[in-house]
N, C-alpha and C. Protein backbone atom coordinates (compact mmCIF):
# COMPACT_ATOMS: atom_id res chain seq x y z
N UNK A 1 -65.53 118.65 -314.25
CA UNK A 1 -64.51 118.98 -313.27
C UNK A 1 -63.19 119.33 -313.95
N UNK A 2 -62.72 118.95 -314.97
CA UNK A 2 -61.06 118.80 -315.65
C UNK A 2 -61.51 120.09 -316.41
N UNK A 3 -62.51 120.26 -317.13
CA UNK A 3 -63.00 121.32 -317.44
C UNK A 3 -62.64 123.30 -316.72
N UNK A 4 -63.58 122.64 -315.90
CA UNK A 4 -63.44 123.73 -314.29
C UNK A 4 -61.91 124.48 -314.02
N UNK A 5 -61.09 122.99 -314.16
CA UNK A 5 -59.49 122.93 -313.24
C UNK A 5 -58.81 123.63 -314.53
N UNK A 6 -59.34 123.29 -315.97
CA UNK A 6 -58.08 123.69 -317.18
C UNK A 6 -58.83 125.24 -316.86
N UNK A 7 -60.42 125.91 -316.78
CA UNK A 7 -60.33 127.25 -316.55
C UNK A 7 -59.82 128.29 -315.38
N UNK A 8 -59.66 127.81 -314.29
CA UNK A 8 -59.08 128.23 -313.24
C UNK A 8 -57.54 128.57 -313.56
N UNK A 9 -56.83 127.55 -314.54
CA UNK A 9 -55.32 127.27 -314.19
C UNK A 9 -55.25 128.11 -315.19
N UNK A 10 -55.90 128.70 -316.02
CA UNK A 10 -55.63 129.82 -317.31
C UNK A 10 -56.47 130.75 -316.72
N UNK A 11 -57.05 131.20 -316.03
CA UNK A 11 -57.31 132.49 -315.06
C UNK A 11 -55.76 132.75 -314.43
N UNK A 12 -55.36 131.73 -313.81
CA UNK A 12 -54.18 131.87 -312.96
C UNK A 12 -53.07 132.47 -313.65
N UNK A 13 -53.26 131.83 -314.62
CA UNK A 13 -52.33 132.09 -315.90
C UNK A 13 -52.15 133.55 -316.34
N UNK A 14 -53.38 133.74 -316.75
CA UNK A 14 -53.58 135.01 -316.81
C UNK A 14 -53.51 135.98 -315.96
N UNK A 15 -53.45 135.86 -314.62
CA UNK A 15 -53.50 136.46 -313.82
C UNK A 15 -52.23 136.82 -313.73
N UNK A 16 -51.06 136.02 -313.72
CA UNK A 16 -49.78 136.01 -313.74
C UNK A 16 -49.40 136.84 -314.50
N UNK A 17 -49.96 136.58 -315.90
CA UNK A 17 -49.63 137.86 -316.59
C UNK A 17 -49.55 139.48 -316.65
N UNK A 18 -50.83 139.01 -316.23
CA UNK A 18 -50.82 140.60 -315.90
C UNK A 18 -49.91 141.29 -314.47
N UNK A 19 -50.03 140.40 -313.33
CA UNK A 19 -49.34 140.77 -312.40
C UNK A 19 -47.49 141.20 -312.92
N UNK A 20 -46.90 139.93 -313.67
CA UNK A 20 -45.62 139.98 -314.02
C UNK A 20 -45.88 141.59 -315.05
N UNK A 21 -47.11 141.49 -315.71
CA UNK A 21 -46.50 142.91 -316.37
C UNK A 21 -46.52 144.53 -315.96
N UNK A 22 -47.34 144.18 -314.97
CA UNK A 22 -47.85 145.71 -314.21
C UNK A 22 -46.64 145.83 -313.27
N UNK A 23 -46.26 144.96 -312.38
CA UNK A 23 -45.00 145.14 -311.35
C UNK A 23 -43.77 144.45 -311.41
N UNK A 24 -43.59 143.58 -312.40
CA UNK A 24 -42.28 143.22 -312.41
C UNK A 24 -42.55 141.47 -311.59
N UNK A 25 -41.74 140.63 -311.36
CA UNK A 25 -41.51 139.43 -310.33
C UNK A 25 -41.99 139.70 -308.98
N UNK A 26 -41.37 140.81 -308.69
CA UNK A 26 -41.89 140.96 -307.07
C UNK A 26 -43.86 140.74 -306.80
N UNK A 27 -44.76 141.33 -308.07
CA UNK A 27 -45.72 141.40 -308.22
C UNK A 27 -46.33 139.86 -307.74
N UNK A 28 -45.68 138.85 -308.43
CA UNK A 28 -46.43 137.52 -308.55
C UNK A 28 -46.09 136.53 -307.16
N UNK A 29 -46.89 136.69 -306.82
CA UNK A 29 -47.34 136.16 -305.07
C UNK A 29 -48.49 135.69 -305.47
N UNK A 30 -48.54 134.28 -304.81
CA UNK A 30 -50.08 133.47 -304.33
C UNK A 30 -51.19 134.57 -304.05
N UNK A 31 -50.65 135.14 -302.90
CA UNK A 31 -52.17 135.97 -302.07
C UNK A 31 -52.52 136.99 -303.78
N UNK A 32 -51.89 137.44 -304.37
CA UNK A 32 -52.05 138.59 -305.39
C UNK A 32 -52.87 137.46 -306.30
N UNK A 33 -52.21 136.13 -306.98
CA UNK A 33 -52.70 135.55 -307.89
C UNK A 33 -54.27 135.70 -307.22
N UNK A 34 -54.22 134.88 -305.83
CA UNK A 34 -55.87 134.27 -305.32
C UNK A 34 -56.61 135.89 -304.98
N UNK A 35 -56.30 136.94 -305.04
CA UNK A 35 -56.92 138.11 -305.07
C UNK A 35 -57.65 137.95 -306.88
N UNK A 36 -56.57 138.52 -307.69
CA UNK A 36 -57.22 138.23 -308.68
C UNK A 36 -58.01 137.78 -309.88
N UNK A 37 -57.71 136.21 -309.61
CA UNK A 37 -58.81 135.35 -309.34
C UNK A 37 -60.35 134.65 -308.85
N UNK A 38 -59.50 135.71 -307.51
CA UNK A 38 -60.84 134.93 -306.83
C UNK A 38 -61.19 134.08 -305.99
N UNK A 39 -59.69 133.24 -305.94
CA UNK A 39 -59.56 131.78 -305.01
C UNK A 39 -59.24 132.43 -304.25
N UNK A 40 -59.56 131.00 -303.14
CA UNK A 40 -58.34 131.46 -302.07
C UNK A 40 -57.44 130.98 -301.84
N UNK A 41 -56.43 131.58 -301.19
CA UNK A 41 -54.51 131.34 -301.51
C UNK A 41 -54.47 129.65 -301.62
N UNK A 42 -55.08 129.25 -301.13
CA UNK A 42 -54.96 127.61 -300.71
C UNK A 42 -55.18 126.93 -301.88
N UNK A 43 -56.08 127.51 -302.51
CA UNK A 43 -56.51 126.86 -303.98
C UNK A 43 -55.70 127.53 -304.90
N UNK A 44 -54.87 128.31 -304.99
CA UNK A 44 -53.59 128.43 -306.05
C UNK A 44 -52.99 127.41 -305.70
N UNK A 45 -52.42 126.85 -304.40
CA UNK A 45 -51.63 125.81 -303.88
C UNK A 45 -51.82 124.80 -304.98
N UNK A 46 -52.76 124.29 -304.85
CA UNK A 46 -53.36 123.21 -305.86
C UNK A 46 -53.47 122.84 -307.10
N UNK A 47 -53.23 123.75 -307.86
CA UNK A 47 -52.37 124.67 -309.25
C UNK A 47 -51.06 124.36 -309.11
N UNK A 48 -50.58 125.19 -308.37
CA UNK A 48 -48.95 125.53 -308.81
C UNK A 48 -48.41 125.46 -307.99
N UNK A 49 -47.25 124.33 -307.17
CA UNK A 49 -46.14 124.41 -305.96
C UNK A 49 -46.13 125.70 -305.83
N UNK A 50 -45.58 126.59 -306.65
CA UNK A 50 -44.30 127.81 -306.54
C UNK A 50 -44.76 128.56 -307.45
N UNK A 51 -43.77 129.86 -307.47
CA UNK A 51 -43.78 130.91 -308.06
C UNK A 51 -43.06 130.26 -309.36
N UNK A 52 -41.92 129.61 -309.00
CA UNK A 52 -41.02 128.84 -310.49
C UNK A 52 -42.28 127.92 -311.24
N UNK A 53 -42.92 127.02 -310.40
CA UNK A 53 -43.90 126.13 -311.36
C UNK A 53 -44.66 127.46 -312.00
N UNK A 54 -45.07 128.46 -311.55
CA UNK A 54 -46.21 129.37 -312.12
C UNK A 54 -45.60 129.78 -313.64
N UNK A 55 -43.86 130.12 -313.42
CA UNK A 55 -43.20 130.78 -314.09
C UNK A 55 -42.86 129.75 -315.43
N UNK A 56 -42.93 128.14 -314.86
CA UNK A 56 -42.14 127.53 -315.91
C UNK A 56 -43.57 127.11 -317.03
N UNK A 57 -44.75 126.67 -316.53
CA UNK A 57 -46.10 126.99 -316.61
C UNK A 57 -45.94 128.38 -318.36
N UNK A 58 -46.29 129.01 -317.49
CA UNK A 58 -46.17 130.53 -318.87
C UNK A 58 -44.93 130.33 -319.80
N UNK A 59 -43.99 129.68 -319.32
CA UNK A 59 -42.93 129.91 -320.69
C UNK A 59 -43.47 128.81 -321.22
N UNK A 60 -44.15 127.63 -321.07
CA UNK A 60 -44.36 126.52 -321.75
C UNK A 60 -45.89 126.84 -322.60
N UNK A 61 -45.91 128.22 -322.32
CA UNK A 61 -47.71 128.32 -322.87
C UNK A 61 -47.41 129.55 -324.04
N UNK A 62 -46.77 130.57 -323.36
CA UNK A 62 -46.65 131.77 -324.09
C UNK A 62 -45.44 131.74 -324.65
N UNK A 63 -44.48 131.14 -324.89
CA UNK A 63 -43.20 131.08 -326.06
C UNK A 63 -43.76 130.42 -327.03
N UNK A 64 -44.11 129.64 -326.95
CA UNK A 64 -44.60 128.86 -328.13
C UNK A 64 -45.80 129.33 -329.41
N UNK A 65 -46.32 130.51 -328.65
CA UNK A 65 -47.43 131.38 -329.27
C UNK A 65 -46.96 132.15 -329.74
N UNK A 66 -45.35 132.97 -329.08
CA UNK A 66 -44.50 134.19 -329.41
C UNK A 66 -43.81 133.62 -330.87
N UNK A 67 -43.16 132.41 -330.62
CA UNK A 67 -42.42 131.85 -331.43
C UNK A 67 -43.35 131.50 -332.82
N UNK A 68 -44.45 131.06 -332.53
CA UNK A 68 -45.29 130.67 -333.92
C UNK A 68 -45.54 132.30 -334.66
N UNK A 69 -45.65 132.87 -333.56
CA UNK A 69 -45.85 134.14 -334.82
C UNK A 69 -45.40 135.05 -335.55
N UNK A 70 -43.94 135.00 -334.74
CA UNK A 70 -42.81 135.34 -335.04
C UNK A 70 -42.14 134.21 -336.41
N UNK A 71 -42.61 133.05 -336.28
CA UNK A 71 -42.46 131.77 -337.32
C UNK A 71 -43.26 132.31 -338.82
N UNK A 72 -45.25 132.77 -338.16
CA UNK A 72 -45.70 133.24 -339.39
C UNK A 72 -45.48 134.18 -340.24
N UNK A 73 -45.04 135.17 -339.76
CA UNK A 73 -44.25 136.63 -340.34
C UNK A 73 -43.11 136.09 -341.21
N UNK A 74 -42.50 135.16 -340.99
CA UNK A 74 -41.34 135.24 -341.27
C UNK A 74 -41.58 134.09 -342.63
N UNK A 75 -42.77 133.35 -342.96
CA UNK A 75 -43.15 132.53 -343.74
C UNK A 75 -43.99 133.33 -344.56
N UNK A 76 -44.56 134.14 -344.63
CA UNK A 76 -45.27 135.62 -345.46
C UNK A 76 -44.55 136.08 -346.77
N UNK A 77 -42.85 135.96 -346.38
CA UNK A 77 -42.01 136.65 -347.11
C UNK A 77 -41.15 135.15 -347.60
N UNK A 78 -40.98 135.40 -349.08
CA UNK A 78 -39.95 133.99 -349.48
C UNK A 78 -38.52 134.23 -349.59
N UNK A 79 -38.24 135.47 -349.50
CA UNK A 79 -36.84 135.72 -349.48
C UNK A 79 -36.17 135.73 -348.52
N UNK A 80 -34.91 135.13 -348.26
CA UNK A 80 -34.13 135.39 -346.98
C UNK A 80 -34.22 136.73 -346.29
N UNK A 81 -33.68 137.62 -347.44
CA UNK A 81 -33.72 139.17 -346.52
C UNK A 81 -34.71 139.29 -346.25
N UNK A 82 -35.84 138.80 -346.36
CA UNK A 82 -37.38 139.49 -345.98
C UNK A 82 -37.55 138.06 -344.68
N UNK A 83 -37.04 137.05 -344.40
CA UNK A 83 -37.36 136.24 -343.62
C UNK A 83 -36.58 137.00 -342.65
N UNK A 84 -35.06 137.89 -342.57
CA UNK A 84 -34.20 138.12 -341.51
C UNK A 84 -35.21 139.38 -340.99
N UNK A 85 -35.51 140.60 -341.86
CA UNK A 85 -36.19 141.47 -341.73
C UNK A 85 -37.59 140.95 -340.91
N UNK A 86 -38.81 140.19 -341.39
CA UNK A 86 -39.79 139.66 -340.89
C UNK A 86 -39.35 138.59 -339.36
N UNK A 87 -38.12 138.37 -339.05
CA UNK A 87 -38.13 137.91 -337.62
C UNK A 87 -37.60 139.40 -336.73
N UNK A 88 -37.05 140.07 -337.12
CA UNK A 88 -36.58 141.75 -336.47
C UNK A 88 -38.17 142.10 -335.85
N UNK A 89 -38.50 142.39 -337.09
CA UNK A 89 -40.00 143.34 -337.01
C UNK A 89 -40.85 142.42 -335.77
N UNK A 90 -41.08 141.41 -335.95
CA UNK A 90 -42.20 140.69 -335.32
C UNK A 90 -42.00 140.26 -333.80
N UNK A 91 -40.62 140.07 -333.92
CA UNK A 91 -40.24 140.31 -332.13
C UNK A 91 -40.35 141.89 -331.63
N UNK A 92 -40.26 142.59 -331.91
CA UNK A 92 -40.15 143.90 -331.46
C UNK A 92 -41.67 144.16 -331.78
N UNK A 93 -42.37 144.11 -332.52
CA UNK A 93 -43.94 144.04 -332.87
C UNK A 93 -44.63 143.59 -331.55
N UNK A 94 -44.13 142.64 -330.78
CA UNK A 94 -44.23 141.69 -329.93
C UNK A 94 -44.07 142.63 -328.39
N UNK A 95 -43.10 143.41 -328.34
CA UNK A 95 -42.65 144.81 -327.10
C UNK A 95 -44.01 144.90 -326.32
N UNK A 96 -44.63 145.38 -326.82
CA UNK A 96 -45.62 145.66 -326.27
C UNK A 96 -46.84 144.88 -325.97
N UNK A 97 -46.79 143.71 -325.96
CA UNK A 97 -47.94 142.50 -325.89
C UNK A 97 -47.53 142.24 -324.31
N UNK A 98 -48.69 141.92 -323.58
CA UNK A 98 -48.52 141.31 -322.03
C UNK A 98 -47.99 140.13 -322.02
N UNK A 99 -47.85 139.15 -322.76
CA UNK A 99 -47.13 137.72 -322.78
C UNK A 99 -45.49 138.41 -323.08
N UNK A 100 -44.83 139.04 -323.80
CA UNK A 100 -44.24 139.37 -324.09
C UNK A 100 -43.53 140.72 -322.29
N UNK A 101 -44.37 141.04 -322.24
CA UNK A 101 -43.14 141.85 -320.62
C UNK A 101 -43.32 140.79 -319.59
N UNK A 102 -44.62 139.74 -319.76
CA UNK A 102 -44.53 139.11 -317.92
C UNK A 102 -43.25 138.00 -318.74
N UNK A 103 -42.70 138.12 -320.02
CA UNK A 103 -41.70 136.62 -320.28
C UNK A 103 -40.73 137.67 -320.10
N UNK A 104 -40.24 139.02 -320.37
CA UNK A 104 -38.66 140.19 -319.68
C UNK A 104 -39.22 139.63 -318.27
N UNK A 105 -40.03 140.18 -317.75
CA UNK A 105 -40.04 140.18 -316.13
C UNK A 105 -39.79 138.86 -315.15
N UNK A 106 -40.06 137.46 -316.40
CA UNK A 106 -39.58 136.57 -315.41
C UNK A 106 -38.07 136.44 -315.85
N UNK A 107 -37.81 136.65 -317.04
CA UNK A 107 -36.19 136.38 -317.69
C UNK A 107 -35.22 137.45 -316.42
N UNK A 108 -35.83 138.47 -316.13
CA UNK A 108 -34.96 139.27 -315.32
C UNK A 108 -34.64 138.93 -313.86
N UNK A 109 -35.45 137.54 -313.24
CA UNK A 109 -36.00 137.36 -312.27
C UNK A 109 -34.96 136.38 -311.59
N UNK A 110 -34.88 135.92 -310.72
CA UNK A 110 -33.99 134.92 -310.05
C UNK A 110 -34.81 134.01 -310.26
N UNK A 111 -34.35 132.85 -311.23
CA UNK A 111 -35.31 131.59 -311.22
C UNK A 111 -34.57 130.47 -311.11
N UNK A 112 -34.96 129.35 -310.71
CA UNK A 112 -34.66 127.84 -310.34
C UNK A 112 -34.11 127.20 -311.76
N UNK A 113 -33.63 126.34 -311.83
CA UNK A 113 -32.73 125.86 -313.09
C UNK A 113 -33.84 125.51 -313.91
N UNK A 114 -35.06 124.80 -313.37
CA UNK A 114 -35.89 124.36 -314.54
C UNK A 114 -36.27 125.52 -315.37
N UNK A 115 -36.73 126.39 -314.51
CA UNK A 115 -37.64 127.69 -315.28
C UNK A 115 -36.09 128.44 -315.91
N UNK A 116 -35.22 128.40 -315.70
CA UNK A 116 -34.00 129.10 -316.71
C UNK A 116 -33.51 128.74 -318.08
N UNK A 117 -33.83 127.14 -317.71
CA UNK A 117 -33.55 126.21 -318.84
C UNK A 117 -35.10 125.98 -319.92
N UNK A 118 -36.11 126.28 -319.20
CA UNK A 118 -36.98 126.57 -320.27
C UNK A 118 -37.40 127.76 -320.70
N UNK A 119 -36.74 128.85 -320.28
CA UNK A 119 -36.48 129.97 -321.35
C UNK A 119 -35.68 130.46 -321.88
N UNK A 120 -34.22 129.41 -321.69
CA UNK A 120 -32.78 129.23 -322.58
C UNK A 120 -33.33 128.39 -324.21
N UNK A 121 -34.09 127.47 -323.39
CA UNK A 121 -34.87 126.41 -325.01
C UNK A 121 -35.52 127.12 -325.69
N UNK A 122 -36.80 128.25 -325.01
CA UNK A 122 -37.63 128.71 -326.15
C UNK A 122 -36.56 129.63 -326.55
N UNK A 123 -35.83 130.16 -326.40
CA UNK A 123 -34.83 131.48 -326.99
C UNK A 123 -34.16 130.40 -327.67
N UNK A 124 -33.53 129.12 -327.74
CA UNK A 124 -33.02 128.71 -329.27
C UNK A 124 -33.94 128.34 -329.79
N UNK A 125 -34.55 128.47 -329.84
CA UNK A 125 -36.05 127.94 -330.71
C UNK A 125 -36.09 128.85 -331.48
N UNK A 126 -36.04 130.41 -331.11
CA UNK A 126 -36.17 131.21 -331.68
C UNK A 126 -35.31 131.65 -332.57
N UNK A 127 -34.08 131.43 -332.08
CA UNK A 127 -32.58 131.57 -333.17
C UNK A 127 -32.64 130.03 -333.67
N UNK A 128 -33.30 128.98 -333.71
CA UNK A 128 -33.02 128.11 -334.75
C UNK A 128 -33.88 128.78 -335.91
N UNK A 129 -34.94 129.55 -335.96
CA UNK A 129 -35.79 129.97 -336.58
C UNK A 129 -35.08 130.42 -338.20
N UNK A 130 -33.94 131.39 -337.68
CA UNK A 130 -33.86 131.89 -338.60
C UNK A 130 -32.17 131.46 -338.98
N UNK A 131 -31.88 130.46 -338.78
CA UNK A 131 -30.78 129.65 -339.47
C UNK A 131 -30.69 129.77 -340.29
N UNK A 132 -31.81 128.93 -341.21
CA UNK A 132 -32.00 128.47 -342.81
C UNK A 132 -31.94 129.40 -343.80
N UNK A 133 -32.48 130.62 -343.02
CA UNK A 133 -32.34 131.96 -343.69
C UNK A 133 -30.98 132.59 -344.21
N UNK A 134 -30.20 132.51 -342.78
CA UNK A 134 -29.07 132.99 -342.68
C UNK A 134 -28.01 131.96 -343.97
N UNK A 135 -28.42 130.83 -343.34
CA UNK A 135 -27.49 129.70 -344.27
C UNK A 135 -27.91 129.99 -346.63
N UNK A 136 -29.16 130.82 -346.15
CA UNK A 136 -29.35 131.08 -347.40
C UNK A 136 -28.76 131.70 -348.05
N UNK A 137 -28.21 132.73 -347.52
CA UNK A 137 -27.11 133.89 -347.85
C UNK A 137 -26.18 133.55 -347.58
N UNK A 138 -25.75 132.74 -347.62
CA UNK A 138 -24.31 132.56 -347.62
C UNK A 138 -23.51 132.43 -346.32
N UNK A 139 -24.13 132.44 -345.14
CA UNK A 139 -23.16 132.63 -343.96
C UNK A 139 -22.37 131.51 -344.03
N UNK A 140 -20.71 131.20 -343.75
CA UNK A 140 -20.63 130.48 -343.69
C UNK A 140 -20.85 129.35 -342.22
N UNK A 141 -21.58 130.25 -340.97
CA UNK A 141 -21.63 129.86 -339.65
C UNK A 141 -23.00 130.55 -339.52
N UNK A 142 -24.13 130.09 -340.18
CA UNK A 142 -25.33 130.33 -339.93
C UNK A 142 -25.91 130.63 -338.68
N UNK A 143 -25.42 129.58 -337.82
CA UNK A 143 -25.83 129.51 -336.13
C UNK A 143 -25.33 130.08 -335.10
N UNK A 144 -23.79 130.53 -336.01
CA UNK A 144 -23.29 132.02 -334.49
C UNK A 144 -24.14 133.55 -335.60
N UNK A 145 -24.45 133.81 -336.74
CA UNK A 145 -24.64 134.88 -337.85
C UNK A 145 -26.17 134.53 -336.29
N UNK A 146 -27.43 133.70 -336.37
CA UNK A 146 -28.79 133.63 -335.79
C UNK A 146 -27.93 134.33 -334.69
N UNK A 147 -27.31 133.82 -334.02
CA UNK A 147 -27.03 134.11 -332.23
C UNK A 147 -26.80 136.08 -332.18
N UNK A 148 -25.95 136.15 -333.06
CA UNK A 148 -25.63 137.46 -332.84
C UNK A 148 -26.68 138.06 -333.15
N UNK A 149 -27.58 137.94 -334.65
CA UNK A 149 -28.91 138.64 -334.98
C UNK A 149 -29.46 138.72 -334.00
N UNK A 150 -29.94 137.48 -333.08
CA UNK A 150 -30.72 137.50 -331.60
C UNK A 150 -30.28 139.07 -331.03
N UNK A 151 -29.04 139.10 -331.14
CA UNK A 151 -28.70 140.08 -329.91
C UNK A 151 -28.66 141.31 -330.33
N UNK A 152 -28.96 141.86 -331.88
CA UNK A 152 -29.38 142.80 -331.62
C UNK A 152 -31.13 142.79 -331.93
N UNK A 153 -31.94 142.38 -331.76
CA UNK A 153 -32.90 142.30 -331.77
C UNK A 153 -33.31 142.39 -329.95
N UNK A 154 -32.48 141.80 -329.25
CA UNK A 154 -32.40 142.08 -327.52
C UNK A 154 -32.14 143.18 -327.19
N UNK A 155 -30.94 143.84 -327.55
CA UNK A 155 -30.71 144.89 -327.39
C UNK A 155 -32.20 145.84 -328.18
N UNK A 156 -32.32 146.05 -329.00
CA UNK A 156 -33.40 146.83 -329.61
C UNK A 156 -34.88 146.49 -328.03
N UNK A 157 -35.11 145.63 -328.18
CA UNK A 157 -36.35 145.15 -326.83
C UNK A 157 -36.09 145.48 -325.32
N UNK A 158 -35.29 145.99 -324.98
CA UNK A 158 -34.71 146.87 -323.89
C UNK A 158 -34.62 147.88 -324.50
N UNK A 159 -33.93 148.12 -325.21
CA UNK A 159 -34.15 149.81 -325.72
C UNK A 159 -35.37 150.24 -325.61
N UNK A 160 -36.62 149.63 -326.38
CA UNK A 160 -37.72 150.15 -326.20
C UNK A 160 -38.36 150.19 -324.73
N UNK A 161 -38.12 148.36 -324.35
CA UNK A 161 -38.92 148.48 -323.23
C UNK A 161 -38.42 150.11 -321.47
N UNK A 162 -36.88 150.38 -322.19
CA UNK A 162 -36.54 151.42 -320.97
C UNK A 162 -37.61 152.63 -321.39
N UNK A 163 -38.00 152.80 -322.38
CA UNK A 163 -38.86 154.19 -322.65
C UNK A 163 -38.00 155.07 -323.44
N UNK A 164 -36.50 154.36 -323.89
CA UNK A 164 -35.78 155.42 -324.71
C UNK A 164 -36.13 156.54 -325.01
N UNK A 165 -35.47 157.75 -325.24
CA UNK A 165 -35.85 158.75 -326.10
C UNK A 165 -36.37 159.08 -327.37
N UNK A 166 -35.72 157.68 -328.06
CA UNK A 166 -36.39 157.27 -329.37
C UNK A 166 -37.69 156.89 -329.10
N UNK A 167 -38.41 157.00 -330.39
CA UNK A 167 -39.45 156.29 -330.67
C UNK A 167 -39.52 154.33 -330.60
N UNK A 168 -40.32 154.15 -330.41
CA UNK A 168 -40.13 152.66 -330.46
C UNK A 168 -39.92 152.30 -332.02
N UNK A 169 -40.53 153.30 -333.31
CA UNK A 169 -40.89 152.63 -334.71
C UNK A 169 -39.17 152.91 -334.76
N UNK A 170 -38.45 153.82 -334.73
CA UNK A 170 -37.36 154.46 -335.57
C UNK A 170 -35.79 153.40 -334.69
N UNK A 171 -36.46 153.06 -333.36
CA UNK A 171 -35.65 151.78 -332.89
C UNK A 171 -35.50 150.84 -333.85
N UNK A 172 -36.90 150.35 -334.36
CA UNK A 172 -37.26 148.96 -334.84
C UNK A 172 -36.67 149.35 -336.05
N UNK A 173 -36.52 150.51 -337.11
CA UNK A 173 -35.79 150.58 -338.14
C UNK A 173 -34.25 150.49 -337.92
N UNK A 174 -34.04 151.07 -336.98
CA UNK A 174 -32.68 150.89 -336.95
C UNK A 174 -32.04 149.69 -336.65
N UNK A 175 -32.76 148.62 -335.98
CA UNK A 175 -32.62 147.26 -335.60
C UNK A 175 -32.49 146.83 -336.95
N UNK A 176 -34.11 146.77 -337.73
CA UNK A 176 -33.63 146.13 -338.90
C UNK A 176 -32.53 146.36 -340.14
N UNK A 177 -32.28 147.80 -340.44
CA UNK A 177 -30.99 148.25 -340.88
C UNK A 177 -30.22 147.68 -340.55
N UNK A 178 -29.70 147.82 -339.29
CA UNK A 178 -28.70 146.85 -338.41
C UNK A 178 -28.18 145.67 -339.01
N UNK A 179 -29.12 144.94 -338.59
CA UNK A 179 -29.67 143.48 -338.84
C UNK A 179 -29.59 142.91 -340.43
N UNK A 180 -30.15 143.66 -341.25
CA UNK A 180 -29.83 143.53 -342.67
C UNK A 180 -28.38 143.62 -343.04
N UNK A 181 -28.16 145.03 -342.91
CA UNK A 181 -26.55 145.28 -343.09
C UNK A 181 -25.24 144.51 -342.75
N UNK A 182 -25.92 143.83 -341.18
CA UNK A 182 -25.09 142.82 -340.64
C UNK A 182 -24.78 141.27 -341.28
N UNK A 183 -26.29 141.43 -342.05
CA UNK A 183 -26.10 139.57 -342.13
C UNK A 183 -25.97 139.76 -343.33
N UNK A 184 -26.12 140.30 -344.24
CA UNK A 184 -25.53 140.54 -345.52
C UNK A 184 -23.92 140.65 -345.75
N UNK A 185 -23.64 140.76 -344.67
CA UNK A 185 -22.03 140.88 -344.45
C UNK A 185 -21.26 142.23 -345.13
C-alpha cells in the first residue's frame, strides 16, 4: 500500500510537471492533475490539500536534484574560475529541462508564504554554492560577489527562456564572460 501511495504521489508529481511546463500555473488544477493521472479529482485530494502543497512538494523534490548537479559540475573543475564558470554553464544547461520551467512557472506564480520561502531557501542554497569559490579569489564580500553572480545567471535564464533573438549557446557565453570578468574584478 505505502508503496502504491509513494507511486501515485510521483505520477502526480510528474504530472505537475509537465502541466507547470506546457501552460504555465494556470495549467495546474486538480481536475488536469486527476486527468493525467488517471485518478479521480477526489483522490488528488488525498495527496495534496492545494495547488501550494503540490507546489511546495516539487521545490522540495526538484531543487535539490537541480542544486546537486549544478554542485557536480562545479566539483569536476578544481579551480575557482572553473568552479564560477561550471555553476554559469550548468544552470543555464538546466533552461531547458522540465523540472527546471515547471520551478520559473511556479517562481512566477502567486504563492502562499510557505511555497515562497521554500524557493527563497533552495535559491540560497544555490548562491551558498559558490561562496567558497568566490572567497577563493579574493572577494573581499564573497556572499554579496555569489548574490550578484546569481543575477546574472537569472537574467541570462529569462533571456533564453523569452526565445531571444540570440541563440541560447552565445547567451550562455556571454553570461559566462560576464560572470568571469565580473568576479575577477
Amino acid at each position: 500500500m505505502a508503496e502504491h501511495r509513494s507511486m501515485q504521489r510521483a505520477a502526480l508529481l510528474d504530472a505537475a510537471r509537465s502541466l507547470l511546463s506546457e501552460g504555465g500555473t494556470e495549467a495546474l488544477t486538480f481536475p488536469a492533475l486527476a486527468e493525467r493521472t488517471g485518478l479521480a479529482r477526489s483522490s488528488v485530494y488525498e495527496y495534496f490539500r492545494s495547488r501550494a502543497a503540490v507546489v511546495e512538494e516539487l521545490c522540495g523534490v526538484d531543487f535539490p536534484v537541480w542544486a546537486a548537479e549544478v554542485s557536480a559540475a562545479m566539483e569536476r573543475d578544481p579551480t575557482a574560475d572553473g568552479k564560477v564558470e561550471a555553476y554559469v554553464r550548468q544552470q543555464l544547461a538546466l533552461v531547458g529541462d522540465r523540472r527546471h520551467r515547471a520551478v520559473v512557472a511556479i517562481s512566477a506564480s502567486e504563492l502562499d508564504a510557505g511555497a515562497r520561502e521554500k524557493i527563497r531557501a533552495a535559491h540560497g542554497g544555490l548562491v551558498a554554492m559558490i561562496v567558497e569559490a568566490l572567497a577563493e579569489m579574493g572577494h573581499a564580500e564573497p556572499r554579496l560577489a555569489a548574490m550578484l553572480l546569481q543575477g546574472v545567471v537569472d537574467a541570462a535564464v529569462r533571456r533564453i527562456e523569452l526565445g531571444a533573438a540570440e541563440d541560447p549557446s552565445a547567451i550562455t557565453e556571454a553570461a559566462v564572460a560576464m560572470a568571469l570578468r565580473g568576479v575577477r574584478g
